[in-house]
N, C-alpha and C. Protein backbone atom coordinates (compact mmCIF):
# COMPACT_ATOMS: atom_id res chain seq x y z
N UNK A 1 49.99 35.36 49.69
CA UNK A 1 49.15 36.45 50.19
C UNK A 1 47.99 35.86 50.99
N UNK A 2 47.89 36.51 52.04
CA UNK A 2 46.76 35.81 53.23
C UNK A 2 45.60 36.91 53.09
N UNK A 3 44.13 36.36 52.26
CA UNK A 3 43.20 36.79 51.85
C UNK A 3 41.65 36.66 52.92
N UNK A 4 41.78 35.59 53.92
CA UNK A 4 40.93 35.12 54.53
C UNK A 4 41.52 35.01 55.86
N UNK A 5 40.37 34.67 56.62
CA UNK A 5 40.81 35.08 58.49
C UNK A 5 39.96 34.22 59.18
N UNK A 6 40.17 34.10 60.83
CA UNK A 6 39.44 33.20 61.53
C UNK A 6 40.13 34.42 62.89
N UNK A 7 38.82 34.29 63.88
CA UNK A 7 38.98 35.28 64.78
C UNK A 7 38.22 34.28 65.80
N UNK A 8 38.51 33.56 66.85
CA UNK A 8 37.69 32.88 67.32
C UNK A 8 37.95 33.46 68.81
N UNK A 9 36.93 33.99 69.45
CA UNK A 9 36.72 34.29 71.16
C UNK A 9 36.69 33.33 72.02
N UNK A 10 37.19 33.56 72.88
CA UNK A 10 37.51 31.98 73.86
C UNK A 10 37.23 33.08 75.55
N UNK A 11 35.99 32.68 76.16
CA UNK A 11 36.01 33.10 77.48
C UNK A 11 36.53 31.92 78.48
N UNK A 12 37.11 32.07 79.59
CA UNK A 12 37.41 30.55 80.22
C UNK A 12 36.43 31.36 81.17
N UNK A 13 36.06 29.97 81.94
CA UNK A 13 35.62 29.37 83.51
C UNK A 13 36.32 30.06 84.44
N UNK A 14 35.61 30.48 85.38
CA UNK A 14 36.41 31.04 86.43
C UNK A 14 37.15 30.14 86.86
N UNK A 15 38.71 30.23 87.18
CA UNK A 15 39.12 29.75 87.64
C UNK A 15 40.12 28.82 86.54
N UNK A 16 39.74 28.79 85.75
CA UNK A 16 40.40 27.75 84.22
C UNK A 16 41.05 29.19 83.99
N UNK A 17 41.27 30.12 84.12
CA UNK A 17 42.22 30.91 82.86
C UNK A 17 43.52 30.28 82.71
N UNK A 18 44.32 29.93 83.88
CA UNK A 18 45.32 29.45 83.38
C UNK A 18 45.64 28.09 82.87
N UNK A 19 44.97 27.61 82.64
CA UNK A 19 44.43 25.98 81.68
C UNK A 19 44.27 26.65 80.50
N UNK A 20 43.89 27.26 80.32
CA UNK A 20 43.28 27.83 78.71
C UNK A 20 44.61 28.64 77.75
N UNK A 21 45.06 29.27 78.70
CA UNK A 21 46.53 30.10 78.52
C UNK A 21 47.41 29.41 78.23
N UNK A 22 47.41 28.04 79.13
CA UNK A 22 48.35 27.15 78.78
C UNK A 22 47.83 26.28 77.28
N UNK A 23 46.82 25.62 77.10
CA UNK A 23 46.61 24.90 76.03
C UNK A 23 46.45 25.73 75.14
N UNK A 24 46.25 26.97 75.11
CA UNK A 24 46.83 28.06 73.66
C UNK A 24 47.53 27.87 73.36
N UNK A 25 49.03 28.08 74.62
CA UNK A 25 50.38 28.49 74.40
C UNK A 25 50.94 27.22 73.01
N UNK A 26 50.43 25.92 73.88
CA UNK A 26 50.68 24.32 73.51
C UNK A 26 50.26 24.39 72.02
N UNK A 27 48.89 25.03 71.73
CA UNK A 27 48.59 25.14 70.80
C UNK A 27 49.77 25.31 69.21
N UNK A 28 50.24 26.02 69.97
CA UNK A 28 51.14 26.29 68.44
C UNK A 28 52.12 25.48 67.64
N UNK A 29 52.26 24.21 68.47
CA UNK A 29 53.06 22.90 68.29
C UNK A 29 52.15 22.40 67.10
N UNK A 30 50.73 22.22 67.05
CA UNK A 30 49.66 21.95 66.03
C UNK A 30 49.40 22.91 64.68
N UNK A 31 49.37 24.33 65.10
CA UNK A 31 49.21 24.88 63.96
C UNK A 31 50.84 25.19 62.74
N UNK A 32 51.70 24.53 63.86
CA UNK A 32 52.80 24.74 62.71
C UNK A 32 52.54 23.32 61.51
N UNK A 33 52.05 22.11 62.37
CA UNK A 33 51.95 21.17 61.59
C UNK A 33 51.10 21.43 60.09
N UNK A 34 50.43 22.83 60.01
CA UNK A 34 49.46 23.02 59.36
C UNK A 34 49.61 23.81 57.97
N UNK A 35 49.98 22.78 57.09
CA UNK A 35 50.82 23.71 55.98
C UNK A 35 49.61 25.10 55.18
N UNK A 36 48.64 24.80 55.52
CA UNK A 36 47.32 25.96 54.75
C UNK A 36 47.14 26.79 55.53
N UNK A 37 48.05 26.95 57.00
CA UNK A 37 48.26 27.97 57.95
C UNK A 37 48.99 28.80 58.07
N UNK A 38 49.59 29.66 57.37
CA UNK A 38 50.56 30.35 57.61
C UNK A 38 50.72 31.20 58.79
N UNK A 39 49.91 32.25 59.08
CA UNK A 39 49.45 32.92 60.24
C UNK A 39 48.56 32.24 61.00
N UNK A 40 49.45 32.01 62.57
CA UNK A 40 48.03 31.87 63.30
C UNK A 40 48.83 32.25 65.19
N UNK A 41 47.92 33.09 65.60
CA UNK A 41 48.15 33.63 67.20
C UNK A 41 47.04 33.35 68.19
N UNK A 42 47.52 32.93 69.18
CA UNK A 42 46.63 32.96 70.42
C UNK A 42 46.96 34.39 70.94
N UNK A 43 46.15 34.90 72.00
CA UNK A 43 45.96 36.27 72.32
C UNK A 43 45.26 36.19 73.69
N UNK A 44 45.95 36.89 74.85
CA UNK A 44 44.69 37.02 75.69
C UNK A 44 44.83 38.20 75.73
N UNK A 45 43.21 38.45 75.88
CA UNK A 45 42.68 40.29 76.03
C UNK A 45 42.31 40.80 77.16
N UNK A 46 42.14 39.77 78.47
CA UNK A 46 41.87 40.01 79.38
C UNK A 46 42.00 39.47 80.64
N UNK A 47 41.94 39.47 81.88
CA UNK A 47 41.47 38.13 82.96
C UNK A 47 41.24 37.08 82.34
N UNK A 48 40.00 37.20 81.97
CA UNK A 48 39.16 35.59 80.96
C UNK A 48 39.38 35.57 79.93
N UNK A 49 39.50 36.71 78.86
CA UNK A 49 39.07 36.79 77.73
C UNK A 49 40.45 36.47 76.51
N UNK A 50 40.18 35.47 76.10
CA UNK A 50 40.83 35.52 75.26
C UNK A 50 40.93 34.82 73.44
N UNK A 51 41.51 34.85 72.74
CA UNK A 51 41.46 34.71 70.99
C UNK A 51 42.48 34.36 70.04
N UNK A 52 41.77 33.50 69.44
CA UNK A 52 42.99 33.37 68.26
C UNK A 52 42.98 34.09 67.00
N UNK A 53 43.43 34.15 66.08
CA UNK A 53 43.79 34.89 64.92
C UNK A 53 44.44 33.91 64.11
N UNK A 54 43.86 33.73 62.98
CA UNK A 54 44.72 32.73 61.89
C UNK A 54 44.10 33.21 60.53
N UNK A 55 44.89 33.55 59.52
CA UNK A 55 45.06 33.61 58.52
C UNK A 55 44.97 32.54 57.05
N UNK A 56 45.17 32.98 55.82
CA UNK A 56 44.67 32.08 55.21
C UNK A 56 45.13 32.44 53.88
N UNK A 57 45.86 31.35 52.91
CA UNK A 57 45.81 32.56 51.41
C UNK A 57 44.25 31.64 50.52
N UNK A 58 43.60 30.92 50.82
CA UNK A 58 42.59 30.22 50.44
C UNK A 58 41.68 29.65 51.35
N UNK A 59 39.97 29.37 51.08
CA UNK A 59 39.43 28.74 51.35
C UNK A 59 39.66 27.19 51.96
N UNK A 60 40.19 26.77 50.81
CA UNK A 60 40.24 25.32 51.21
C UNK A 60 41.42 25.13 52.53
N UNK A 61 42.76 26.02 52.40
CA UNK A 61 43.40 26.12 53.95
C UNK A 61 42.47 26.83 55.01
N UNK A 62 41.74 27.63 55.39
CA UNK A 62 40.88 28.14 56.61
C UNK A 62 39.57 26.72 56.62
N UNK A 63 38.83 26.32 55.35
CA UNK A 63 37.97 24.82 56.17
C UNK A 63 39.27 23.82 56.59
N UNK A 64 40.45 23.65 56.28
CA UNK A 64 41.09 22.51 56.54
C UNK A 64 41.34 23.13 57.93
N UNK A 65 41.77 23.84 58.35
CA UNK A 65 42.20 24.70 59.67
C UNK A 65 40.62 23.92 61.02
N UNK A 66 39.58 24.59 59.68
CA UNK A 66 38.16 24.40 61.01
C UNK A 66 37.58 22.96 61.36
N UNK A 67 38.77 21.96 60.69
CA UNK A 67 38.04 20.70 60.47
C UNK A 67 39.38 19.90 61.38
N UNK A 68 40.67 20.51 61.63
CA UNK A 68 41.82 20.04 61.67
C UNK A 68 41.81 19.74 63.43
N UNK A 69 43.24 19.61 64.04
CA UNK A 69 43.65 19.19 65.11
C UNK A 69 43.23 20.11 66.36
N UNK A 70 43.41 21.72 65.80
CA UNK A 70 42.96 22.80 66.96
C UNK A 70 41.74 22.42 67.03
N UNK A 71 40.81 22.69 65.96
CA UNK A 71 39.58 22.68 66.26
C UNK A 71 38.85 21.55 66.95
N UNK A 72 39.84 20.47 66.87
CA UNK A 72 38.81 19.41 67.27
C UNK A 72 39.34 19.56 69.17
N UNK A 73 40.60 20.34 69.49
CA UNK A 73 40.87 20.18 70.53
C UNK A 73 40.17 21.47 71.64
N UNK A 74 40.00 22.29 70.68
CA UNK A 74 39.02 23.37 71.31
C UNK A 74 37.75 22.48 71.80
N UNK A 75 37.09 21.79 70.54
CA UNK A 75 36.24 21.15 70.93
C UNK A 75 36.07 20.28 71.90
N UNK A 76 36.97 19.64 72.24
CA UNK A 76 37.04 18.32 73.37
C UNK A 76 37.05 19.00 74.78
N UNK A 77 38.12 20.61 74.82
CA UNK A 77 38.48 20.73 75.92
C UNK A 77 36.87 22.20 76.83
N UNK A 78 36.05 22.09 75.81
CA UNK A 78 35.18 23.37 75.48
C UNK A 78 34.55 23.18 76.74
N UNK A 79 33.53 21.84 77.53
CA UNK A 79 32.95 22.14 78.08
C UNK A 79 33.82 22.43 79.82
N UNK A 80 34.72 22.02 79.96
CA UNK A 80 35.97 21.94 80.82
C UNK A 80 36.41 22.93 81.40
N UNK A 81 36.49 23.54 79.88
CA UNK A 81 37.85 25.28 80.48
C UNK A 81 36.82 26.32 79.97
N UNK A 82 35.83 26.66 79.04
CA UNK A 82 35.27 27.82 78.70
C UNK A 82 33.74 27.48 78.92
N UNK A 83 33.58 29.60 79.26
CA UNK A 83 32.16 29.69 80.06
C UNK A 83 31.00 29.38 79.01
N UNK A 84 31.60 29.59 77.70
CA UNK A 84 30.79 29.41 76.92
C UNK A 84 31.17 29.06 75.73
N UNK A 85 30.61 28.18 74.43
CA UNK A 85 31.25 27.96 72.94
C UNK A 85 32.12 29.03 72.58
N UNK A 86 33.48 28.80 72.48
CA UNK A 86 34.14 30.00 71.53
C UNK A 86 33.34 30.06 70.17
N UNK A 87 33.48 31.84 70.02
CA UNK A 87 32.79 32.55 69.01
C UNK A 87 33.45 32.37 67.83
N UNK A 88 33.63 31.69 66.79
CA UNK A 88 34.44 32.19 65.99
C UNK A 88 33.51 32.61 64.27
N UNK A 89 34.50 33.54 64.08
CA UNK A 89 34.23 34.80 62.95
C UNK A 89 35.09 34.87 61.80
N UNK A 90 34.31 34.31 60.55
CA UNK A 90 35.50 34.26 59.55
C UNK A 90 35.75 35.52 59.06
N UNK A 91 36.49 36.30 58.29
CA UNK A 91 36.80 37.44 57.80
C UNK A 91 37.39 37.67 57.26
N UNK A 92 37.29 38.55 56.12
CA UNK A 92 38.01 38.51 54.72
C UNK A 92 39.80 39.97 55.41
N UNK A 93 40.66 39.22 54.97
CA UNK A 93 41.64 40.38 55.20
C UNK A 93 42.01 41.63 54.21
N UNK A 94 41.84 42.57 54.19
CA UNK A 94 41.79 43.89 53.26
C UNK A 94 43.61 43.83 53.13
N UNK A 95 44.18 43.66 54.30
CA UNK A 95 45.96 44.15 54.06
C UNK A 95 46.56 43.51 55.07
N UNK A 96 47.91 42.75 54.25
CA UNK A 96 48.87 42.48 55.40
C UNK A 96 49.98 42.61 55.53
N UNK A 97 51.10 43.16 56.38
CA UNK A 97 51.75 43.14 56.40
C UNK A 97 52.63 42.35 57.28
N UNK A 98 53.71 41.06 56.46
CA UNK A 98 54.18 39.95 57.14
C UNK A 98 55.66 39.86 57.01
N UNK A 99 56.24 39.20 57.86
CA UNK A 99 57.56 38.93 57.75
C UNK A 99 58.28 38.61 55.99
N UNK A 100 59.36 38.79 55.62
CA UNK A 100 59.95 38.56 54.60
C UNK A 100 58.76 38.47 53.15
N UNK A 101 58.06 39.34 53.13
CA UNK A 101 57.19 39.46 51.92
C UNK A 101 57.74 41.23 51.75
């Protein structure tokens, strides 16, 4: 059961959206490596705007998540492709409904 959440906002650079779209997409090669991850989506919401979504059935998987391979690659690629620090928002999940549960 996935009890905890990570919602992180990602604006790109004019002109970077499709750098950012792409190292999302890439992204997901990393979060499968991530056994305290069960859920996790990139999302774009807009032109620029876009987010991930990752899930959690514990604490200690969402800090291993914020300490792990995405995060450090958000971090490296941050001042490069986005207009500004992605936002991210932890959040408790009320209900889910998931594949084969």
């Amino acid at each position: 059961m996935v009890t905890l959440g990570l919602f992180v906002l990602i604006e790109a650079k004019p002109g970077k959206e499709d750098e950012v779209e792409s190292f999302l997409k890439e992204a997901i090669a990393l979060a499968e490596m991530e056994e305290g991850t069960p859920v996790w989506f990139s999302i774009r919401l807009g032109p620029t705007t876009f987010a991930v979504f990752d899930a959690f059935a514990d604490e200690a998987g969402r800090e291993a998540h914020l300490s792990g391979q995405i995060a450090k690659a958000l971090e490296d690629q941050a001042s490069r492709l986005f207009a500004k620090p992605p936002a991210v928002n932890k959040l408790n999940i009320l209900a889910a409904k998931l594949p084969g549960r």
